[in-house]
C-alpha atoms as a PDB file:
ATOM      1  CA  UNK A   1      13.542   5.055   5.039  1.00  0.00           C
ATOM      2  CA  UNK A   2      11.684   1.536   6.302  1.00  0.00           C
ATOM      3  CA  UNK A   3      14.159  -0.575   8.555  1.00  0.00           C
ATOM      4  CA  UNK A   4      13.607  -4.199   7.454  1.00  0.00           C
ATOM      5  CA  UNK A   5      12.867  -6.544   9.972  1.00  0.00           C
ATOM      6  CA  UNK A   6      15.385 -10.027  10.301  1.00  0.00           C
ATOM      7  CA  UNK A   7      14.936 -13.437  11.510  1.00  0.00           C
ATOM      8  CA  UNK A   8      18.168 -14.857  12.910  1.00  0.00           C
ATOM      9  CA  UNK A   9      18.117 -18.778  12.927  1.00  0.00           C
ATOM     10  CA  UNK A  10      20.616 -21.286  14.085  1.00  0.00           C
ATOM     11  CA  UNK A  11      21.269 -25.005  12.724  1.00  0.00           C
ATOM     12  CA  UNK A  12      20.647 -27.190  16.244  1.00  0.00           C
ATOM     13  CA  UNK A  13      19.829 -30.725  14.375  1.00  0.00           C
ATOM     14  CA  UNK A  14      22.058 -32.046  11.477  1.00  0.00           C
ATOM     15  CA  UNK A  15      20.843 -32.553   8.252  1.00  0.00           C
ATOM     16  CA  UNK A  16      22.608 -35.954   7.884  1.00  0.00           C
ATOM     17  CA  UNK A  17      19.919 -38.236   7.298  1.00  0.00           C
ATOM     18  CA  UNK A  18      17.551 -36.230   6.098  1.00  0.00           C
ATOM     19  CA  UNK A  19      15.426 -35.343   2.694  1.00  0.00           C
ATOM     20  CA  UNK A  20      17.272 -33.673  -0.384  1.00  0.00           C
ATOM     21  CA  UNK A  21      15.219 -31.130  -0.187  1.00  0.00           C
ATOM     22  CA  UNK A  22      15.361 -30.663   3.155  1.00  0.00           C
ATOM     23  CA  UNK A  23      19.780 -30.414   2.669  1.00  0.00           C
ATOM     24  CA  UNK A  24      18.956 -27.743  -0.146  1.00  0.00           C
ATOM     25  CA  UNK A  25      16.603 -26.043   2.010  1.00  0.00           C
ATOM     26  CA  UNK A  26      19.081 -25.830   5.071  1.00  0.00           C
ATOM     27  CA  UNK A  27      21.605 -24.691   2.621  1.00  0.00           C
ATOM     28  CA  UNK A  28      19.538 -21.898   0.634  1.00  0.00           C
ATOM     29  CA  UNK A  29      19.309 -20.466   4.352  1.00  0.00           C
ATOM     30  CA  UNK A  30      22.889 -19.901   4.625  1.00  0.00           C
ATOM     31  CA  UNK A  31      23.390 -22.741   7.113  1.00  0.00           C
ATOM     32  CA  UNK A  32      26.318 -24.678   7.064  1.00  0.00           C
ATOM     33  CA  UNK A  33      28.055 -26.240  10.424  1.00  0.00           C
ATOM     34  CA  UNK A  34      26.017 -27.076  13.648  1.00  0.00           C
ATOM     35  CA  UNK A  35      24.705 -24.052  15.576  1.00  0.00           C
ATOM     36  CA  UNK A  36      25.893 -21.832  12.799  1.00  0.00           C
ATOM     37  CA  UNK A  37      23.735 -18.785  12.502  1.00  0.00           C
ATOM     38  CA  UNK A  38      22.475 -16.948   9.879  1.00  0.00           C
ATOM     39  CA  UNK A  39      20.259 -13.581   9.758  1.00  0.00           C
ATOM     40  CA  UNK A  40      17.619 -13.330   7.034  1.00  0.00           C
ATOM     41  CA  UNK A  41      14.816 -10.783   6.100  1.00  0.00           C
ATOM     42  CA  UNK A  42      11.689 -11.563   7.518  1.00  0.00           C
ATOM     43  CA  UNK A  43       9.948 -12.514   4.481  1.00  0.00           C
ATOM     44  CA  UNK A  44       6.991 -15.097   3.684  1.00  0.00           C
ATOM     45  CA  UNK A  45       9.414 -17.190   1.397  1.00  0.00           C
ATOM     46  CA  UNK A  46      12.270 -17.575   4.323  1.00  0.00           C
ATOM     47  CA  UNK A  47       9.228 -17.600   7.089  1.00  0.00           C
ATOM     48  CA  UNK A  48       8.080 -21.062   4.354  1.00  0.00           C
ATOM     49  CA  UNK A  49      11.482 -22.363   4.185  1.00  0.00           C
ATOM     50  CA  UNK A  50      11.855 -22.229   8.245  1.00  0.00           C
ATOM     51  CA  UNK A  51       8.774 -23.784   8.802  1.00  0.00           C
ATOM     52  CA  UNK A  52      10.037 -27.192   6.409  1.00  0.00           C
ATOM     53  CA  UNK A  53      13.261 -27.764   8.324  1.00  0.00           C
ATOM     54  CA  UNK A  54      12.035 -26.722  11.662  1.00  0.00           C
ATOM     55  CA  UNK A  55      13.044 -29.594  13.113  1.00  0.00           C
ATOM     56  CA  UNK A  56      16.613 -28.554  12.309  1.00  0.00           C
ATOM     57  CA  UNK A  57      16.804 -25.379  13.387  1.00  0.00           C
ATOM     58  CA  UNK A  58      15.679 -22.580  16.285  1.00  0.00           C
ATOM     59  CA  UNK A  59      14.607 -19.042  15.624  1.00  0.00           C
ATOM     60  CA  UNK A  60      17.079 -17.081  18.065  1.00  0.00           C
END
């Protein structure tokens, strides 16, 4: 029985404004309203998709 680490993340920035990509990205995350949170395994493809919006968001 491994316990699975999380990353909890918060929107801080809107994503009015911004790339496509970067609106799909904040979306795949689970992120929807300003300073919404969301709580994710800590896995290489979330860890990639934190690091392309983290302008948008904090790790909490």
């Amino acid at each position: 029985m491994t316990t699975q680490q999380t990353v909890k993340i918060q929107l801080v920035r809107s994503p009015i404004g911004t790339k496509e990509s970067h609106r799909a990205t904040v979306r795949g995350l689970g992120l929807r309203k300003l300073n919404s949170t969301s709580e994710l395994k800590d896995t290489p493809e979330v860890r990639g998709m934190i690091n392309k919006i983290s302008y948008l968001v904090k790790v909490l």
